[in-house]
PDB file of N, CA and C in Angstrom:
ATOM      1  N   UNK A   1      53.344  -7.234 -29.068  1.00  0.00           N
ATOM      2  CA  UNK A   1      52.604  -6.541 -28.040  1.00  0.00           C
ATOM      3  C   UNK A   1      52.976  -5.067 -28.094  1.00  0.00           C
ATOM      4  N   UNK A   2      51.898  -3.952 -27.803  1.00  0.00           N
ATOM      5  CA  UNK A   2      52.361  -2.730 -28.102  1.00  0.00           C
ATOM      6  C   UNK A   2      51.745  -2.098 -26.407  1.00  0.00           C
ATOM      7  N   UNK A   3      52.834  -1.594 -25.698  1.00  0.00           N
ATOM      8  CA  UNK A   3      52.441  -1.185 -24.506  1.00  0.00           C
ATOM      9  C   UNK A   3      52.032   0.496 -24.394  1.00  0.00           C
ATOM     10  N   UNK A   4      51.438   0.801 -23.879  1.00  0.00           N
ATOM     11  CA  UNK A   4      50.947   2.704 -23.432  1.00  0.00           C
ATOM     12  C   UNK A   4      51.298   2.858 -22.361  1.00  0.00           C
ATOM     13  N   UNK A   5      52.105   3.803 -21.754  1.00  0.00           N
ATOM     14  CA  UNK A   5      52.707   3.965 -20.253  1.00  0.00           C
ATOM     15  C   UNK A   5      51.573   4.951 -20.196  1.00  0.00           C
ATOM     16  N   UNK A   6      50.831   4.593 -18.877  1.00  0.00           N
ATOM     17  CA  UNK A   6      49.455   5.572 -18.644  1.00  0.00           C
ATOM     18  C   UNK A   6      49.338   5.134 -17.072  1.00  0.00           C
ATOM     19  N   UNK A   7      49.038   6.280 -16.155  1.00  0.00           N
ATOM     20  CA  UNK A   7      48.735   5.900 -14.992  1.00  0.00           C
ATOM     21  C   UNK A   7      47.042   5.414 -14.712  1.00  0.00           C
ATOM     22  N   UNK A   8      47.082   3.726 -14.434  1.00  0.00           N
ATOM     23  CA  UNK A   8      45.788   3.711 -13.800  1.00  0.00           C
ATOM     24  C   UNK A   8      45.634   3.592 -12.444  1.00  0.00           C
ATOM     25  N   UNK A   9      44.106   4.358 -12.299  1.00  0.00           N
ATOM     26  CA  UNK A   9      44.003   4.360 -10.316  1.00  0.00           C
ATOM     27  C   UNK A   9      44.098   2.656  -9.922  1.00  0.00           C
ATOM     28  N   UNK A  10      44.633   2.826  -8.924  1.00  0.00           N
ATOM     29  CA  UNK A  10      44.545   1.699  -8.164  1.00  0.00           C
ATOM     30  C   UNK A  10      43.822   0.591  -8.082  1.00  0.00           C
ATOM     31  N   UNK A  11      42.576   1.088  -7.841  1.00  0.00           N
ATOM     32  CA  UNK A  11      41.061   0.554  -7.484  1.00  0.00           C
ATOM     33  C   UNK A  11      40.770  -0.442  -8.689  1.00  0.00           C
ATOM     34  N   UNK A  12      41.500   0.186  -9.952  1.00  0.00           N
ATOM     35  CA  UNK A  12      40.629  -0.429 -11.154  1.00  0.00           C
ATOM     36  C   UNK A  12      41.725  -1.667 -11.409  1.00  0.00           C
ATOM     37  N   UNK A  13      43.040  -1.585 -10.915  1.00  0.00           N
ATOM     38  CA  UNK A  13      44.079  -2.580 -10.806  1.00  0.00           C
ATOM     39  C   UNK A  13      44.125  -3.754 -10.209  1.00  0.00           C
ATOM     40  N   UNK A  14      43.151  -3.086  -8.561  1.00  0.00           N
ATOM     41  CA  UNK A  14      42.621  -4.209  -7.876  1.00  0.00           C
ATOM     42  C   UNK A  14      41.700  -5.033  -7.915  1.00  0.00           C
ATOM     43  N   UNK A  15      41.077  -4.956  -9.358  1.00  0.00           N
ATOM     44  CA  UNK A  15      39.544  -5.887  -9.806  1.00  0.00           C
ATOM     45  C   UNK A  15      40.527  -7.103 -10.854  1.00  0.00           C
ATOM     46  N   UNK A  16      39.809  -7.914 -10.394  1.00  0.00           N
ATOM     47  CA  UNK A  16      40.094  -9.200 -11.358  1.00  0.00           C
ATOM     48  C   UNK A  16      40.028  -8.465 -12.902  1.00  0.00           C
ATOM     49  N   UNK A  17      40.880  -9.355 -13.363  1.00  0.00           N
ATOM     50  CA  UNK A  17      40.888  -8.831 -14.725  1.00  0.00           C
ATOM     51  C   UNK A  17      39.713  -9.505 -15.698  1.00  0.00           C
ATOM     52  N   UNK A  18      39.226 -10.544 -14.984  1.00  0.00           N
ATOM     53  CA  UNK A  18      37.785 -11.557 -15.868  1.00  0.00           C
ATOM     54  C   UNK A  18      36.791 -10.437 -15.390  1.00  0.00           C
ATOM     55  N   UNK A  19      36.730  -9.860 -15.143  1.00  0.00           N
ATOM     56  CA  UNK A  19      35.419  -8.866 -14.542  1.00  0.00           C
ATOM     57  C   UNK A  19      35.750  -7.507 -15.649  1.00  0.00           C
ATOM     58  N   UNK A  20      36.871  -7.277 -16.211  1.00  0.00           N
ATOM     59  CA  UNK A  20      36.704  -6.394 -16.632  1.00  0.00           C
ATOM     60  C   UNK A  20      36.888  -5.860 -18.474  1.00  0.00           C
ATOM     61  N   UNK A  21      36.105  -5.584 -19.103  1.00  0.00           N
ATOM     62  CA  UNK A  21      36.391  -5.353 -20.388  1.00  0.00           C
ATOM     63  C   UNK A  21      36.751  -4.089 -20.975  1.00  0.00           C
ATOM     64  N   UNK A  22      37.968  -4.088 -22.241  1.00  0.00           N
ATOM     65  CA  UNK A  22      38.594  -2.823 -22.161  1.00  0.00           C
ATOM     66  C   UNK A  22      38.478  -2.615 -23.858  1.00  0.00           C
ATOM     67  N   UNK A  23      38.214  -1.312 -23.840  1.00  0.00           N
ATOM     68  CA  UNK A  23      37.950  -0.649 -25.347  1.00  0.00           C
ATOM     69  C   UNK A  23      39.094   0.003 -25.875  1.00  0.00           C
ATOM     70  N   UNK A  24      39.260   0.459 -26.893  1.00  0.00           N
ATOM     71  CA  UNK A  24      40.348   1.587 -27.375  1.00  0.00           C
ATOM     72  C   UNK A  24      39.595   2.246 -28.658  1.00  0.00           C
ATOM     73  N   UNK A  25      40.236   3.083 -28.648  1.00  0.00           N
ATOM     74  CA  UNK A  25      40.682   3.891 -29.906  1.00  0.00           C
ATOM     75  C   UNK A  25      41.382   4.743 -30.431  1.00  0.00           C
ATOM     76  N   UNK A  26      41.504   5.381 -31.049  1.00  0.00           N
ATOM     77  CA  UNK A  26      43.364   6.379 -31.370  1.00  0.00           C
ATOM     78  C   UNK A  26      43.283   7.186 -30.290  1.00  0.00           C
ATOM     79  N   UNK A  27      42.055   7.489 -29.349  1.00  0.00           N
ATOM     80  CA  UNK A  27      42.615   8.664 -28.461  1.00  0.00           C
ATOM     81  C   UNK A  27      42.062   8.461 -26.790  1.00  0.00           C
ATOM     82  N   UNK A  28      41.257   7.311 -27.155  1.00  0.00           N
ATOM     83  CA  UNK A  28      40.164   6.930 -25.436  1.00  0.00           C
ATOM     84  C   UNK A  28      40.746   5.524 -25.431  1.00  0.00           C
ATOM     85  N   UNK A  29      40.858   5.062 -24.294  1.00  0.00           N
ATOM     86  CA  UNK A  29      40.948   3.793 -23.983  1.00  0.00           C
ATOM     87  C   UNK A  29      39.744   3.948 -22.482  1.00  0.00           C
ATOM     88  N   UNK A  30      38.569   2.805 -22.797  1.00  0.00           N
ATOM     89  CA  UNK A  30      37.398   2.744 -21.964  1.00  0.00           C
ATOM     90  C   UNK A  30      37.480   0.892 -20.976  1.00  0.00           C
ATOM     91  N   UNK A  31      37.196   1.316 -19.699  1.00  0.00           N
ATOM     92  CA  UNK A  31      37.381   0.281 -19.204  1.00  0.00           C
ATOM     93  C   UNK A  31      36.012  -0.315 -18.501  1.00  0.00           C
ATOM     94  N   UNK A  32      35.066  -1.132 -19.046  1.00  0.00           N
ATOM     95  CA  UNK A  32      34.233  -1.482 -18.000  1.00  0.00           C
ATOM     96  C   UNK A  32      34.099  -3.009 -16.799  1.00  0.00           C
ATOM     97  N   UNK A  33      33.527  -2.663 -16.001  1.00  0.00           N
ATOM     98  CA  UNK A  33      34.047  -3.811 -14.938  1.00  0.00           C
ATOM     99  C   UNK A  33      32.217  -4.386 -14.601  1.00  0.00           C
ATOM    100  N   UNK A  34      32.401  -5.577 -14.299  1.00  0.00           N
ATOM    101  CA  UNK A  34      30.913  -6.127 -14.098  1.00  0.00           C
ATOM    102  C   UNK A  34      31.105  -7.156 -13.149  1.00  0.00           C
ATOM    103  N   UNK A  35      30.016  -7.624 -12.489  1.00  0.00           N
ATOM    104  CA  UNK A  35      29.704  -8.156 -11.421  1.00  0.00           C
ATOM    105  C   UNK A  35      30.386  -9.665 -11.742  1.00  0.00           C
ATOM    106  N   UNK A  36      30.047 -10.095 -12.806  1.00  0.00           N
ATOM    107  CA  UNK A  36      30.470 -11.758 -12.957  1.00  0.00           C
ATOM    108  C   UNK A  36      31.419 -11.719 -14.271  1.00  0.00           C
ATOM    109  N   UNK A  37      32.024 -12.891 -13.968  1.00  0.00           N
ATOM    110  CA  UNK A  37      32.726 -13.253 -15.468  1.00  0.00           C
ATOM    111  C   UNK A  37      31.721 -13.829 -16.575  1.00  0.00           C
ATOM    112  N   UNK A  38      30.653 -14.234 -16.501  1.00  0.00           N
ATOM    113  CA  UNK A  38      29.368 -14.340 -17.144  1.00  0.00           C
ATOM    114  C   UNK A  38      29.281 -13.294 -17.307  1.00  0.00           C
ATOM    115  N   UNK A  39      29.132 -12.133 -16.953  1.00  0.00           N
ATOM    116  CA  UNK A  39      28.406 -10.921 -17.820  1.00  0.00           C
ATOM    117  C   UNK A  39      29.271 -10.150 -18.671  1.00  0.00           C
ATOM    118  N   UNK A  40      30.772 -10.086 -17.994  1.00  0.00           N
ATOM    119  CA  UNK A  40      31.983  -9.455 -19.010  1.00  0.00           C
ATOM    120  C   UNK A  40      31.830 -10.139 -20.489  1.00  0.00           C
ATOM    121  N   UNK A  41      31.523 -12.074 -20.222  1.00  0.00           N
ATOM    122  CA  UNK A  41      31.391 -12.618 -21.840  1.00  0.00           C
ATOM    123  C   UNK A  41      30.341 -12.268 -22.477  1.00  0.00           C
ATOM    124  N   UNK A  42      29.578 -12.336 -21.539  1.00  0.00           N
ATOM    125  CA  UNK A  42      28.134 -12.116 -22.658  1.00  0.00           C
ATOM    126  C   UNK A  42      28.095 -10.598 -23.304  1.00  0.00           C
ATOM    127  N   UNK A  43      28.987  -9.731 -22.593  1.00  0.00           N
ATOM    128  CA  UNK A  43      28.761  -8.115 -22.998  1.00  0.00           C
ATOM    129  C   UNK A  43      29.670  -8.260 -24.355  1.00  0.00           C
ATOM    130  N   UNK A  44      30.487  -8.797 -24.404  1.00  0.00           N
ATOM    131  CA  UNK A  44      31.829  -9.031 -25.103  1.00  0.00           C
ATOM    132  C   UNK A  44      31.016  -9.163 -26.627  1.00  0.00           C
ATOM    133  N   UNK A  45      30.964 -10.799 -26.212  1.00  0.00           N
ATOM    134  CA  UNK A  45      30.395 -11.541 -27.302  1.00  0.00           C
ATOM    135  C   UNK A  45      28.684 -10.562 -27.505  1.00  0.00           C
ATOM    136  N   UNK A  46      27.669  -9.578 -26.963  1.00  0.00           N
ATOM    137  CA  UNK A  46      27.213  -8.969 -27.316  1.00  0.00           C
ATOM    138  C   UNK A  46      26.821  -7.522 -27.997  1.00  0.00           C
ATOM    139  N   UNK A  47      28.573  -7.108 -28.019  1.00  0.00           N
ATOM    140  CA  UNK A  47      29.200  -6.337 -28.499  1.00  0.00           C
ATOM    141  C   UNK A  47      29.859  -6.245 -29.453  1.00  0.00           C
ATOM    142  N   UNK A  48      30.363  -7.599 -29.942  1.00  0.00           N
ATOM    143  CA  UNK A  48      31.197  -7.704 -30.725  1.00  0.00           C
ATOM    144  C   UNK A  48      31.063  -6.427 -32.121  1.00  0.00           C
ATOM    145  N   UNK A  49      31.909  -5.625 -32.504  1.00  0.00           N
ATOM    146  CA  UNK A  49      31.752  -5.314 -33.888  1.00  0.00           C
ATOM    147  C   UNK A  49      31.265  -3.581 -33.486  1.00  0.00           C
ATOM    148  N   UNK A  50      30.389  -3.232 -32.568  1.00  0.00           N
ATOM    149  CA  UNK A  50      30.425  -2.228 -32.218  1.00  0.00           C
ATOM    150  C   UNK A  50      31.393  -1.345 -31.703  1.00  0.00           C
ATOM    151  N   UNK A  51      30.870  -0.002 -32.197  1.00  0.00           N
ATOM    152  CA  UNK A  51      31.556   1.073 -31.623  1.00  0.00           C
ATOM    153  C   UNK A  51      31.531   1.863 -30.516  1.00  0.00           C
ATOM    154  N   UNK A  52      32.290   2.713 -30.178  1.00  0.00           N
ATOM    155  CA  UNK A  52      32.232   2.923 -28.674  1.00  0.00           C
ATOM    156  C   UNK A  52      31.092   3.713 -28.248  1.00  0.00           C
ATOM    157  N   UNK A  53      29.951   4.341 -28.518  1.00  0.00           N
ATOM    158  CA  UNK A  53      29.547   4.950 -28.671  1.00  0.00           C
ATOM    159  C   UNK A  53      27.873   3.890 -28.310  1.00  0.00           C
ATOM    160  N   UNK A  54      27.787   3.159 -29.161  1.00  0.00           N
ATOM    161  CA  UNK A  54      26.986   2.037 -29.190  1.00  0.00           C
ATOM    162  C   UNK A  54      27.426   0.882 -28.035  1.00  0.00           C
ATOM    163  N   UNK A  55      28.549   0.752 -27.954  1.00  0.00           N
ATOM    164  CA  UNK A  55      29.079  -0.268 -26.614  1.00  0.00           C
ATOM    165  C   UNK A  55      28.593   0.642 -25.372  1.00  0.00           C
ATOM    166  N   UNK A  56      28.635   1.558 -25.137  1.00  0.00           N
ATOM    167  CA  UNK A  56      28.563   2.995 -24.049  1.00  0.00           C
ATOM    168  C   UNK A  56      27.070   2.774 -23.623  1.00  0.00           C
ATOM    169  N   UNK A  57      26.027   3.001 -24.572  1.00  0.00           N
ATOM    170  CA  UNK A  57      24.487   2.661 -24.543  1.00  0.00           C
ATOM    171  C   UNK A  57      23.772   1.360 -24.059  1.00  0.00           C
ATOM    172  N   UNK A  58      24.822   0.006 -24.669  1.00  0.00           N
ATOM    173  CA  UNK A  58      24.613  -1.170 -24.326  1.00  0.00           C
ATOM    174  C   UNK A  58      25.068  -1.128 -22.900  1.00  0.00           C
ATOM    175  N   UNK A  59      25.735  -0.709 -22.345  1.00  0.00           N
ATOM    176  CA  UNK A  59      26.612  -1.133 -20.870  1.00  0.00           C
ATOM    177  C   UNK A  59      25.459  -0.678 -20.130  1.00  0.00           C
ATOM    178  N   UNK A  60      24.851   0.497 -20.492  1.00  0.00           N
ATOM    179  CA  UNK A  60      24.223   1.601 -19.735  1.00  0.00           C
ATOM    180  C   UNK A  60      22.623   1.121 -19.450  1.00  0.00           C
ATOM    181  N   UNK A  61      22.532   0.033 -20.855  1.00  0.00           N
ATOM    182  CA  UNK A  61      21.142  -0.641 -20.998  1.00  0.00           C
ATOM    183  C   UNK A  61      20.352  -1.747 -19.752  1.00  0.00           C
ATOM    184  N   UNK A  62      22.297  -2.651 -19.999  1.00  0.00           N
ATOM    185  CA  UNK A  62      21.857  -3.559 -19.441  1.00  0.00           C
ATOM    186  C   UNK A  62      22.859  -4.451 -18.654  1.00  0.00           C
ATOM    187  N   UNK A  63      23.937  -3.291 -18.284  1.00  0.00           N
ATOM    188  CA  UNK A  63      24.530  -3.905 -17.232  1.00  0.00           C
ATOM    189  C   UNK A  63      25.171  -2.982 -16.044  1.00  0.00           C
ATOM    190  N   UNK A  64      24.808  -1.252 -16.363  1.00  0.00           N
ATOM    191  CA  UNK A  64      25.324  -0.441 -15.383  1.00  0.00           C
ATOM    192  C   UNK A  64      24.629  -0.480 -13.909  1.00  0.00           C
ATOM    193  N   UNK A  65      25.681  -0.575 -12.588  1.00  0.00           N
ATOM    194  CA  UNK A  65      24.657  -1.051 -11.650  1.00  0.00           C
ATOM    195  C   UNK A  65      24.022  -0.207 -10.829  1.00  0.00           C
TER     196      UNK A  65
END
């Protein structure tokens, strides 16, 4: 396991963690949060393989509320 000491707000601490899906890369770490644990999988598994950039567009498509 490789940990990042980073302060997150509160708010995003206090959401179930099944609600929420988390990105990285050498310099962004992206966190999105969704209404059901059904939609975190389906974004997941409809994401798979993409980049952040393309994950960003998809969220924005069809699950930002």
């Amino acid at each position: 396991m490789i940990c990042i000491k980073t302060d997150i707000p509160q708010e995003i601490c206090d959401i179930n963690d099944e609600l929420k899906a988390i990105y990285h890369s050498k310099d962004t770490v992206c966190i999105w949060i969704f209404k059901t644990r059904d939609d975190r999988n389906k974004f997941m598994d409809e994401t798979a393989g993409m980049l952040k950039g393309a994950r960003e567009k998809h969220f924005e498509s069809f699950y930002k509320q």
